[in-house]
N, C-alpha and C. Protein backbone atom coordinates (compact mmCIF):
# COMPACT_ATOMS: atom_id res chain seq x y z
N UNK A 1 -18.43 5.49 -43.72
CA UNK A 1 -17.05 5.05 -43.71
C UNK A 1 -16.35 5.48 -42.42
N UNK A 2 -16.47 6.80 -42.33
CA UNK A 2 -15.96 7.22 -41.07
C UNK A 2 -16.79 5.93 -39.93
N UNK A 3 -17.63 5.94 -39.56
CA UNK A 3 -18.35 4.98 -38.61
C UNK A 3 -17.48 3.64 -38.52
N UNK A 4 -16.76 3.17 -39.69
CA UNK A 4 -16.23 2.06 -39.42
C UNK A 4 -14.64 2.31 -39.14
N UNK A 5 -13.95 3.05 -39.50
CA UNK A 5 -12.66 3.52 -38.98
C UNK A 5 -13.17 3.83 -37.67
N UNK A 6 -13.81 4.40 -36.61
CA UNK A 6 -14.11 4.86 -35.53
C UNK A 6 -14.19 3.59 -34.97
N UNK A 7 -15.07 2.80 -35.21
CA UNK A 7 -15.29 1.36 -34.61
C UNK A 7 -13.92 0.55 -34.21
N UNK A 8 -13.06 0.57 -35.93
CA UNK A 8 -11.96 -0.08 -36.07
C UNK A 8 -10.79 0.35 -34.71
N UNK A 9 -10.52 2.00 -34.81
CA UNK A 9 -10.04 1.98 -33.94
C UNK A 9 -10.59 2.19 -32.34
N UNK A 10 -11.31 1.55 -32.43
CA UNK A 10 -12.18 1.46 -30.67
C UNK A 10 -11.90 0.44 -30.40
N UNK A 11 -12.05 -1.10 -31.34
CA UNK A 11 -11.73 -1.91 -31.18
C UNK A 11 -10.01 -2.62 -30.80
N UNK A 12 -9.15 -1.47 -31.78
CA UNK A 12 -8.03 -1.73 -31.70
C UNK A 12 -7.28 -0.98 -29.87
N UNK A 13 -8.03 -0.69 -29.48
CA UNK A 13 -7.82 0.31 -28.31
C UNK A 13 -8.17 -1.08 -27.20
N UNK A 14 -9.52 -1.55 -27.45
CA UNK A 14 -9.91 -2.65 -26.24
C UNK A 14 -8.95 -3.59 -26.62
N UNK A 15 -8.73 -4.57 -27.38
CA UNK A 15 -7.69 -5.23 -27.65
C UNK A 15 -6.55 -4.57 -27.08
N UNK A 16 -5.81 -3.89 -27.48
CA UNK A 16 -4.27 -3.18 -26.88
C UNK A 16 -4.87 -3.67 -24.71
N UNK A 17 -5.89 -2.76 -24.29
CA UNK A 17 -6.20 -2.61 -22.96
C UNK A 17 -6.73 -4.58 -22.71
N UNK A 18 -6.91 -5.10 -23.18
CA UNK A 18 -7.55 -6.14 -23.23
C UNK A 18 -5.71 -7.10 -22.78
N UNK A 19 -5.29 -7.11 -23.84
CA UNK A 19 -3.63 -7.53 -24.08
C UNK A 19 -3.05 -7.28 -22.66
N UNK A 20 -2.91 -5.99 -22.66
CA UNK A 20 -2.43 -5.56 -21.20
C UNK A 20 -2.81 -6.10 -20.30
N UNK A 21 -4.16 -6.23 -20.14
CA UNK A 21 -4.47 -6.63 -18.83
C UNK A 21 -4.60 -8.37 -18.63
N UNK A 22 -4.34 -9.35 -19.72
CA UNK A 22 -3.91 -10.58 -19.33
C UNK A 22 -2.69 -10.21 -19.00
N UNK A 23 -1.73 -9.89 -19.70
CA UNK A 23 -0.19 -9.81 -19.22
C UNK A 23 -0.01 -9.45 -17.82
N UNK A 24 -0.55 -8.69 -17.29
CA UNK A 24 -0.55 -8.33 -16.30
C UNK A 24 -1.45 -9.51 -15.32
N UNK A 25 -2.62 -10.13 -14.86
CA UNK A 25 -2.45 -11.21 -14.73
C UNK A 25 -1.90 -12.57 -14.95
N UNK A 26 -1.44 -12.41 -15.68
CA UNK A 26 -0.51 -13.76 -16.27
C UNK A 26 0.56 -12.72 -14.75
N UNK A 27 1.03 -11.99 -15.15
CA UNK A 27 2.13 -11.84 -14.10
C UNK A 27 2.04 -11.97 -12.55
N UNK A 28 1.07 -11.51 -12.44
CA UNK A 28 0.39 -11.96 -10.71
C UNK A 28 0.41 -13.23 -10.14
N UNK A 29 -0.29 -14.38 -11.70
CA UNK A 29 -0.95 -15.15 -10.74
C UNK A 29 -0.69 -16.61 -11.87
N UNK A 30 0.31 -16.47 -13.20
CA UNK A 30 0.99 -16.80 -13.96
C UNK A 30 1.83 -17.72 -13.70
N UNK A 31 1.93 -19.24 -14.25
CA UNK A 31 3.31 -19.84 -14.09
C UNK A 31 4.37 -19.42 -15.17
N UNK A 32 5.63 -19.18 -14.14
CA UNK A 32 6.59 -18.81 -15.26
C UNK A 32 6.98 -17.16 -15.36
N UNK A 33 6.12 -16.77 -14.17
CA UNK A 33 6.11 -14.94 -14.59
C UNK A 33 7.60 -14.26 -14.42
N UNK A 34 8.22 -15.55 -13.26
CA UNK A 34 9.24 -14.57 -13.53
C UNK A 34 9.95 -14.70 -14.43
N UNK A 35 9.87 -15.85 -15.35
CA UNK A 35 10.76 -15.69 -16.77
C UNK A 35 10.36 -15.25 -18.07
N UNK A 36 9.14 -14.60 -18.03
CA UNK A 36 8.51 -13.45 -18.49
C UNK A 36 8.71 -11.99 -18.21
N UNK A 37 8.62 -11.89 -16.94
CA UNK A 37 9.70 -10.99 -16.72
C UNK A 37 10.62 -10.16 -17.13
N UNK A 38 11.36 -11.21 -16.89
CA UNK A 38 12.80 -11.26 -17.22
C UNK A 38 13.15 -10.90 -18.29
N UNK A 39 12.05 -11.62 -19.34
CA UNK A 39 11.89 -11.42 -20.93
C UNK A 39 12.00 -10.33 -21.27
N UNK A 40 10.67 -9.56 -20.27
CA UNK A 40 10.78 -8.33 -20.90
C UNK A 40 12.20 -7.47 -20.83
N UNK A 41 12.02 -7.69 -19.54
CA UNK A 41 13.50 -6.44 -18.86
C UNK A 41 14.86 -7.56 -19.77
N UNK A 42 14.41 -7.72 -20.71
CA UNK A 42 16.19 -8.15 -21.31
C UNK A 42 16.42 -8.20 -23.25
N UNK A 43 14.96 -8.75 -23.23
CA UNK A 43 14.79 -9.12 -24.97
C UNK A 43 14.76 -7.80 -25.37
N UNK A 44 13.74 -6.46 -25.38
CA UNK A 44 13.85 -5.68 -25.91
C UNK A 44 14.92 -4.42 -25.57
N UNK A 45 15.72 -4.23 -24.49
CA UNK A 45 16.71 -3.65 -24.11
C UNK A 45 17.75 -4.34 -25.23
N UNK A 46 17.84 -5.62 -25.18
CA UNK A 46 19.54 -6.34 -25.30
C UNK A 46 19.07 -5.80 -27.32
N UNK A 47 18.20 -6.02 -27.75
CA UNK A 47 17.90 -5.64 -29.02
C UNK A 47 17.83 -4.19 -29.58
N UNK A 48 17.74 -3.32 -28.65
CA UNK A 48 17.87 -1.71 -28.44
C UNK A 48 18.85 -1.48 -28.44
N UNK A 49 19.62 -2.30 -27.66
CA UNK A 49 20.98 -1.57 -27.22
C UNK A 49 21.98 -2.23 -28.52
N UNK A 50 22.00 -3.61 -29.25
CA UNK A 50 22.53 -3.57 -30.40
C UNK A 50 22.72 -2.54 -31.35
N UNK A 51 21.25 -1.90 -31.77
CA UNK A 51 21.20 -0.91 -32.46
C UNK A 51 21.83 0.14 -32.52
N UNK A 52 21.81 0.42 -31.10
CA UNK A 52 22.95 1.73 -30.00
C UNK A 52 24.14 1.54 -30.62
N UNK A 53 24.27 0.24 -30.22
CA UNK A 53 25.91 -0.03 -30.74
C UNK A 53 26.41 0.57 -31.93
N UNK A 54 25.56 -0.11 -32.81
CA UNK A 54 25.68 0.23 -34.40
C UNK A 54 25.09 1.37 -34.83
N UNK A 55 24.67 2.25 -34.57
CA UNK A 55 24.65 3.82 -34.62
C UNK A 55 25.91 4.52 -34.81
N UNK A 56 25.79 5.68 -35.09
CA UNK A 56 26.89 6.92 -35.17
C UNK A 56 26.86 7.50 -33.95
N UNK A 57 26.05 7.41 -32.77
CA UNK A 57 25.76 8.53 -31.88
C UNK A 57 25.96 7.91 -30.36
N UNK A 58 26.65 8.69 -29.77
CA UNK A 58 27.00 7.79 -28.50
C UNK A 58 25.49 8.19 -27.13
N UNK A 59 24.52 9.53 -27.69
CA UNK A 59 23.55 9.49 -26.77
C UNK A 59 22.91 7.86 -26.23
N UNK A 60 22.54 7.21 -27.68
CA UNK A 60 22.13 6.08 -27.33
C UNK A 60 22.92 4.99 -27.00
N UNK A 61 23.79 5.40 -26.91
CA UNK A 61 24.47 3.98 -25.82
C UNK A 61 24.82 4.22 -24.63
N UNK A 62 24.82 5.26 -24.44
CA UNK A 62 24.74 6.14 -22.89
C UNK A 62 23.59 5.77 -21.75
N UNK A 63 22.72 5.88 -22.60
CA UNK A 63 21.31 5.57 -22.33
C UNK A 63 21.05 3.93 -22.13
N UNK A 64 21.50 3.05 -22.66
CA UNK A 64 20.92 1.78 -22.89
C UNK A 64 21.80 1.19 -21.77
N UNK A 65 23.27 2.15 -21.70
CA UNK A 65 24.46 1.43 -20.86
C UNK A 65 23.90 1.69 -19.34
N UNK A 66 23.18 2.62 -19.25
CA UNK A 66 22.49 3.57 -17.79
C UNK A 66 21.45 2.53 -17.44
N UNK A 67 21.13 2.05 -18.42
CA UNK A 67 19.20 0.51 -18.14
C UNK A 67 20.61 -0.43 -17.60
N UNK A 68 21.35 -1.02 -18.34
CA UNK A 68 22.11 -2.13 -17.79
C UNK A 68 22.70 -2.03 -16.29
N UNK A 69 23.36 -0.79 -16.13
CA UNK A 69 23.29 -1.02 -14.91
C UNK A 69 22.66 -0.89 -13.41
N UNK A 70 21.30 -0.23 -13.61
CA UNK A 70 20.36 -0.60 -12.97
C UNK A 70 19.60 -1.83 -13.39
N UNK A 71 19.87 -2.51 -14.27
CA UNK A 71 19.27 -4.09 -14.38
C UNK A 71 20.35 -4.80 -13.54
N UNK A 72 21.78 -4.07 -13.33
CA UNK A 72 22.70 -5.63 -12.73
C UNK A 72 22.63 -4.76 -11.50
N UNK A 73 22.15 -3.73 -10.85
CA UNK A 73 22.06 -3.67 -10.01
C UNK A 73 20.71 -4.28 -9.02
N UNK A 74 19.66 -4.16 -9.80
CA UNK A 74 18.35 -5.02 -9.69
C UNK A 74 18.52 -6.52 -9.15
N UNK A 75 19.08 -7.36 -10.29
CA UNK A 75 19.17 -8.33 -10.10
C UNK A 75 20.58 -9.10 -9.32
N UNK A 76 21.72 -8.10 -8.87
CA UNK A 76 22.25 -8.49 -7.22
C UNK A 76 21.53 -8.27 -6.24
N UNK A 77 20.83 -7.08 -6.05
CA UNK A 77 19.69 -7.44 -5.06
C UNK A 77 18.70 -8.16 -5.03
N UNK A 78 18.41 -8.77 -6.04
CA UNK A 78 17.00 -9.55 -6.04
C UNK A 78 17.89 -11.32 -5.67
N UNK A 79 18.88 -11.19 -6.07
CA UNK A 79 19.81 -12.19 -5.69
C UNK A 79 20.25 -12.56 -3.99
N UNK A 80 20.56 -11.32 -3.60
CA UNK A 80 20.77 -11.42 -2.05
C UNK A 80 19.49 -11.53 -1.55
N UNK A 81 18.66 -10.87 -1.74
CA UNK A 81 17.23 -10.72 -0.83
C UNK A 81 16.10 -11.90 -1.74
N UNK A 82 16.31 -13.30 -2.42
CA UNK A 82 15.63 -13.40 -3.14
C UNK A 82 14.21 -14.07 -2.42
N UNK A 83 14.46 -14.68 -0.96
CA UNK A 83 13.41 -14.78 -0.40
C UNK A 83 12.41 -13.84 -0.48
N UNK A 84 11.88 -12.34 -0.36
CA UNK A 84 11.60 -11.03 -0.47
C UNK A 84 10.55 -11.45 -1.92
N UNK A 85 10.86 -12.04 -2.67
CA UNK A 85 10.26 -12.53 -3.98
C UNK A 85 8.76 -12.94 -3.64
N UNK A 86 8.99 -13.89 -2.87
CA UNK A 86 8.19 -14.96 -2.13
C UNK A 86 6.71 -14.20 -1.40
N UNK A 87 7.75 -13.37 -0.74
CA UNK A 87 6.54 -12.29 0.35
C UNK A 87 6.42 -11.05 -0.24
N UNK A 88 6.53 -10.58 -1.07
CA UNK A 88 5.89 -9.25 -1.94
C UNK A 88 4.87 -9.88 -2.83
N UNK A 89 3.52 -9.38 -2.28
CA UNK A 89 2.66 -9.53 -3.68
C UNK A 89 2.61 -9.37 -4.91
N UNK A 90 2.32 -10.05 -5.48
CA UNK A 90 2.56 -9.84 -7.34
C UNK A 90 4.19 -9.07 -7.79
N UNK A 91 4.72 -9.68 -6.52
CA UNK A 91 6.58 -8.83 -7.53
C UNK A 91 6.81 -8.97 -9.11
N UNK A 92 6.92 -10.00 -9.54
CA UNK A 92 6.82 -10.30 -10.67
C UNK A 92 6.30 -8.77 -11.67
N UNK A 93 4.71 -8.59 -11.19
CA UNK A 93 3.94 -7.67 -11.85
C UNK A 93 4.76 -5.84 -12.03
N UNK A 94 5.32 -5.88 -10.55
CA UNK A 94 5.86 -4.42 -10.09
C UNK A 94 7.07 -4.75 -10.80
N UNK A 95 7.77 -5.66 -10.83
CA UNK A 95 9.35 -5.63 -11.43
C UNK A 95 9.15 -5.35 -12.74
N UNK A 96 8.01 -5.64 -13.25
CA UNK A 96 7.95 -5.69 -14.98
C UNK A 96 7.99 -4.14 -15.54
N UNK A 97 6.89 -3.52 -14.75
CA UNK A 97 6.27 -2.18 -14.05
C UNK A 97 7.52 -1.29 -14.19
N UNK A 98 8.49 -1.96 -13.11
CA UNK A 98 9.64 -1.08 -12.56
C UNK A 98 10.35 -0.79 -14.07
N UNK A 99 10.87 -2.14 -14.94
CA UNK A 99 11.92 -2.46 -15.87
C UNK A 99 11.06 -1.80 -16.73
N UNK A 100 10.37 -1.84 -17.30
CA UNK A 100 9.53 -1.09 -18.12
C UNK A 100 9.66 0.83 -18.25
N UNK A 101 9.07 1.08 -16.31
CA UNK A 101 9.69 2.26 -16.63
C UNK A 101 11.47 2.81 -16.89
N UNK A 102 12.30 1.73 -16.26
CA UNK A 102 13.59 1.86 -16.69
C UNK A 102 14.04 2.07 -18.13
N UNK A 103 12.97 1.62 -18.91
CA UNK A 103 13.44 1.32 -20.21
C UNK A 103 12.33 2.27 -21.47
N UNK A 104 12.00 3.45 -20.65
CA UNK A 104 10.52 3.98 -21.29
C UNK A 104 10.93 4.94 -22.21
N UNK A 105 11.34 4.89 -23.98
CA UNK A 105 11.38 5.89 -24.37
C UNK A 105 11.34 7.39 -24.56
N UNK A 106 11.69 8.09 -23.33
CA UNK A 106 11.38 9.05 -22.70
C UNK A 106 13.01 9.65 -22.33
N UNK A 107 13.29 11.03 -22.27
CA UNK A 107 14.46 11.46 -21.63
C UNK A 107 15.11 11.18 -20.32
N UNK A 108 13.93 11.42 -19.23
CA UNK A 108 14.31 10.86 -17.97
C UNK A 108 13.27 9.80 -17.54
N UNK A 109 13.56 8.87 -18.01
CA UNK A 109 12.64 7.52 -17.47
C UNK A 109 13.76 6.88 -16.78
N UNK A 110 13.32 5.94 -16.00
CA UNK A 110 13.37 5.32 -14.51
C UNK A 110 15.39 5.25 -14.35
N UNK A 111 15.60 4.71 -15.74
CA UNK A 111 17.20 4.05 -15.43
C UNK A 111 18.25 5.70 -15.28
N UNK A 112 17.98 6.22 -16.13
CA UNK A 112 18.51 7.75 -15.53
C UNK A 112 18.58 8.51 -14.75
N UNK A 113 17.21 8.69 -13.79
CA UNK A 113 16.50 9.16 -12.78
C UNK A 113 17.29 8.48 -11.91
N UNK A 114 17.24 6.65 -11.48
CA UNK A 114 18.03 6.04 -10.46
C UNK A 114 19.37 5.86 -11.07
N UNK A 115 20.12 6.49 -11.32
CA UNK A 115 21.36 5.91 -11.97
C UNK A 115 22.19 7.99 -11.43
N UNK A 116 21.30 8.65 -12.09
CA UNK A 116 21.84 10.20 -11.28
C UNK A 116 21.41 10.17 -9.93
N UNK A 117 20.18 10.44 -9.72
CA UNK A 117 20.11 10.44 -7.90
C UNK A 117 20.83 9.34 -6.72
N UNK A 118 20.72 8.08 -7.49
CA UNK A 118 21.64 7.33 -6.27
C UNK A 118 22.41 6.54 -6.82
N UNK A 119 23.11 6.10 -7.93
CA UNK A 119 24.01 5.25 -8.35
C UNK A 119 25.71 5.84 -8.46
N UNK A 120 25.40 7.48 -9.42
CA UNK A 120 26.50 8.21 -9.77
C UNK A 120 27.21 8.48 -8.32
N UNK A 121 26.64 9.19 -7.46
CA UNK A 121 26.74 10.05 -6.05
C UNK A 121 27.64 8.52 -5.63
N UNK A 122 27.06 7.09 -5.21
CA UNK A 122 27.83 6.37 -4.52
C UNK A 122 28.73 6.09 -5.76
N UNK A 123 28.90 5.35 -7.13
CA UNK A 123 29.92 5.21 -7.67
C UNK A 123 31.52 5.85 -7.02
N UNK A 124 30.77 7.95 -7.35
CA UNK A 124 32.02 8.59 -7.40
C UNK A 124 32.43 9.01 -6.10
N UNK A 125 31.99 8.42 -5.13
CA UNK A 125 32.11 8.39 -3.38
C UNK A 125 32.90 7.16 -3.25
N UNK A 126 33.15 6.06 -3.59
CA UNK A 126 33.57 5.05 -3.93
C UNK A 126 34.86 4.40 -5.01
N UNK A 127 34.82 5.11 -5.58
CA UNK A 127 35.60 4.76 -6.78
C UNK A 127 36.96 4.33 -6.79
N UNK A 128 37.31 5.01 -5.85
CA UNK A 128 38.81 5.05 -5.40
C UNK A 128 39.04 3.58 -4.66
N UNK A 129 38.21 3.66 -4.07
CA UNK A 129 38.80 1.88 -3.18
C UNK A 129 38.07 0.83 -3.91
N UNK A 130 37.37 0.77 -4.88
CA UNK A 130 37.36 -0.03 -5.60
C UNK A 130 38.39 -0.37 -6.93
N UNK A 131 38.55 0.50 -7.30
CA UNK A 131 39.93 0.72 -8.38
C UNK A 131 41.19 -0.05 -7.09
N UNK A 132 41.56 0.46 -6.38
CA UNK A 132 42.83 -0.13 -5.59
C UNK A 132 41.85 -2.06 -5.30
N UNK A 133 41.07 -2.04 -4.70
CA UNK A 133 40.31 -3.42 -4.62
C UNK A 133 40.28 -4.36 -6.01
N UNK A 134 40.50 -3.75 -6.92
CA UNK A 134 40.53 -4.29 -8.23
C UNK A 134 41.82 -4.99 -8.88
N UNK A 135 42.23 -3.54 -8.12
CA UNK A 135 43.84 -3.73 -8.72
C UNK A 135 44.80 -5.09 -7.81
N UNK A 136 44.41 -4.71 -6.88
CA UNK A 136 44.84 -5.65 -5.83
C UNK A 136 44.70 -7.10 -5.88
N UNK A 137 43.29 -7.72 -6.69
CA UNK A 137 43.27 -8.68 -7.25
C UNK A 137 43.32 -8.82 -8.52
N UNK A 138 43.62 -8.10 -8.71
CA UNK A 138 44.23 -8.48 -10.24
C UNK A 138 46.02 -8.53 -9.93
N UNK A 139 46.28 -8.26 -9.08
CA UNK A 139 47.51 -8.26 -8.63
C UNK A 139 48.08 -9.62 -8.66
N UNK A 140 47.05 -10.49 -7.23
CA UNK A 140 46.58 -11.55 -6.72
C UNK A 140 46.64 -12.75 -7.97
N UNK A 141 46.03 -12.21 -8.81
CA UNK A 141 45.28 -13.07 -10.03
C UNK A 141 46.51 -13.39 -11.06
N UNK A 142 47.34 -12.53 -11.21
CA UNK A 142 48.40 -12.52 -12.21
C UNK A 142 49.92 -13.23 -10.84
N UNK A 143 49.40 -13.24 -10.17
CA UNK A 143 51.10 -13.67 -9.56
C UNK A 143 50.77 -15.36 -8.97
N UNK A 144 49.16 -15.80 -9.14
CA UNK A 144 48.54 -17.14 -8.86
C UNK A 144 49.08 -17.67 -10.07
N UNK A 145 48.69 -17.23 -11.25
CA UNK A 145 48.43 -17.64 -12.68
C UNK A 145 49.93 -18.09 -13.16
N UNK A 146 50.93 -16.96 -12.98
CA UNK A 146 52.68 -17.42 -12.59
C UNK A 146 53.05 -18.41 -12.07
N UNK A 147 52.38 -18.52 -11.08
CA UNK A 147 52.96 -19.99 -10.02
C UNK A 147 52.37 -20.79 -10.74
N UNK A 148 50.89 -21.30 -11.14
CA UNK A 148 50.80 -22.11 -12.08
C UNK A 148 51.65 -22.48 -12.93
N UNK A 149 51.92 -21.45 -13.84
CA UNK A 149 52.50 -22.00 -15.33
C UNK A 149 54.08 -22.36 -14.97
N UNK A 150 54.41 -21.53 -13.79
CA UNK A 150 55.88 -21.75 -13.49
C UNK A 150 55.63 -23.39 -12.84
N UNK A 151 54.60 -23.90 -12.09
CA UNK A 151 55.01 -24.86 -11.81
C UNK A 151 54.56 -26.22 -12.56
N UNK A 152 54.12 -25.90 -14.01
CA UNK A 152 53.65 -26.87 -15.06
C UNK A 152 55.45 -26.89 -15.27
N UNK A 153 56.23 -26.08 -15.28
CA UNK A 153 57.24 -26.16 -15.94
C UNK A 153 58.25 -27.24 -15.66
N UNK A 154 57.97 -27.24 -14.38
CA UNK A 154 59.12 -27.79 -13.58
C UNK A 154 58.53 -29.66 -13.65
């Protein structure tokens, strides 16, 4: 009996490594990888982070809120530089890689790690002229929106 639980899980081990390693070609060399991708770095976060929501405990939304914004920071740069896509080998594969470790059940996995060493430091170096930059169009935004409605009136 033991002999076949041993088997069972040997088998369940090549399968798991087996799994992996199409996914991981599918991502290289895959049509569609980057909206696989994408999949990953969004379906199981955006479904994590519901949960967060609906919890009692604000650790985990701390945490899930820390992946989001190294995902929208990710994807403005992958936005400006998206040629860069094109000429990095297998990006697709490393972005999955990257979002993955961003999102790794672990205390300090990837989105914490880049979110304290270089996100917080520029935020709170910054903060100040973006708050006045904000305000300023929102300033902008509310005295446009006036002239509108003031001049539906007339």
């Amino acid at each position: 009996m033991d002999f076949v639980i041993n088997l069972l899980q040997d088998n369940s081990q090549k399968v798991a490594i087996g799994a992996v390693g199409l996914f991981a070609l599918y991502l290289m060399f895959g049509w569609a990888a980057q909206l696989l991708c994408n999949v990953v770095g969004i379906i199981y976060p955006a479904y994590i982070s519901m949960k967060a929501i609906e919890s009692s405990t604000k650790v985990d939304d701390t945490k899930w809120l820390t992946y989001w914004v190294i995902y929208a920071v990710l994807s403005t740069a992958e936005f400006f530089s998206g040629f860069l896509t094109n000429f990095i080998p297998f990006y697709w594969l490393l972005k999955c890689i990257f979002l993955i470790w961003c999102m790794a059940p672990i205390e300090q996995n990837g989105s914490v790690f880049l979110y304290h060493r270089f996100i917080r430091p520029f935020f709170l170096k910054h903060t100040g002229e973006a708050d006045a930059a904000i305000d300023k169009i929102a300033e902008k935004a509310k005295k446009m929106a006036g002239d509108i409605i003031n001049s539906k009136k007339d």
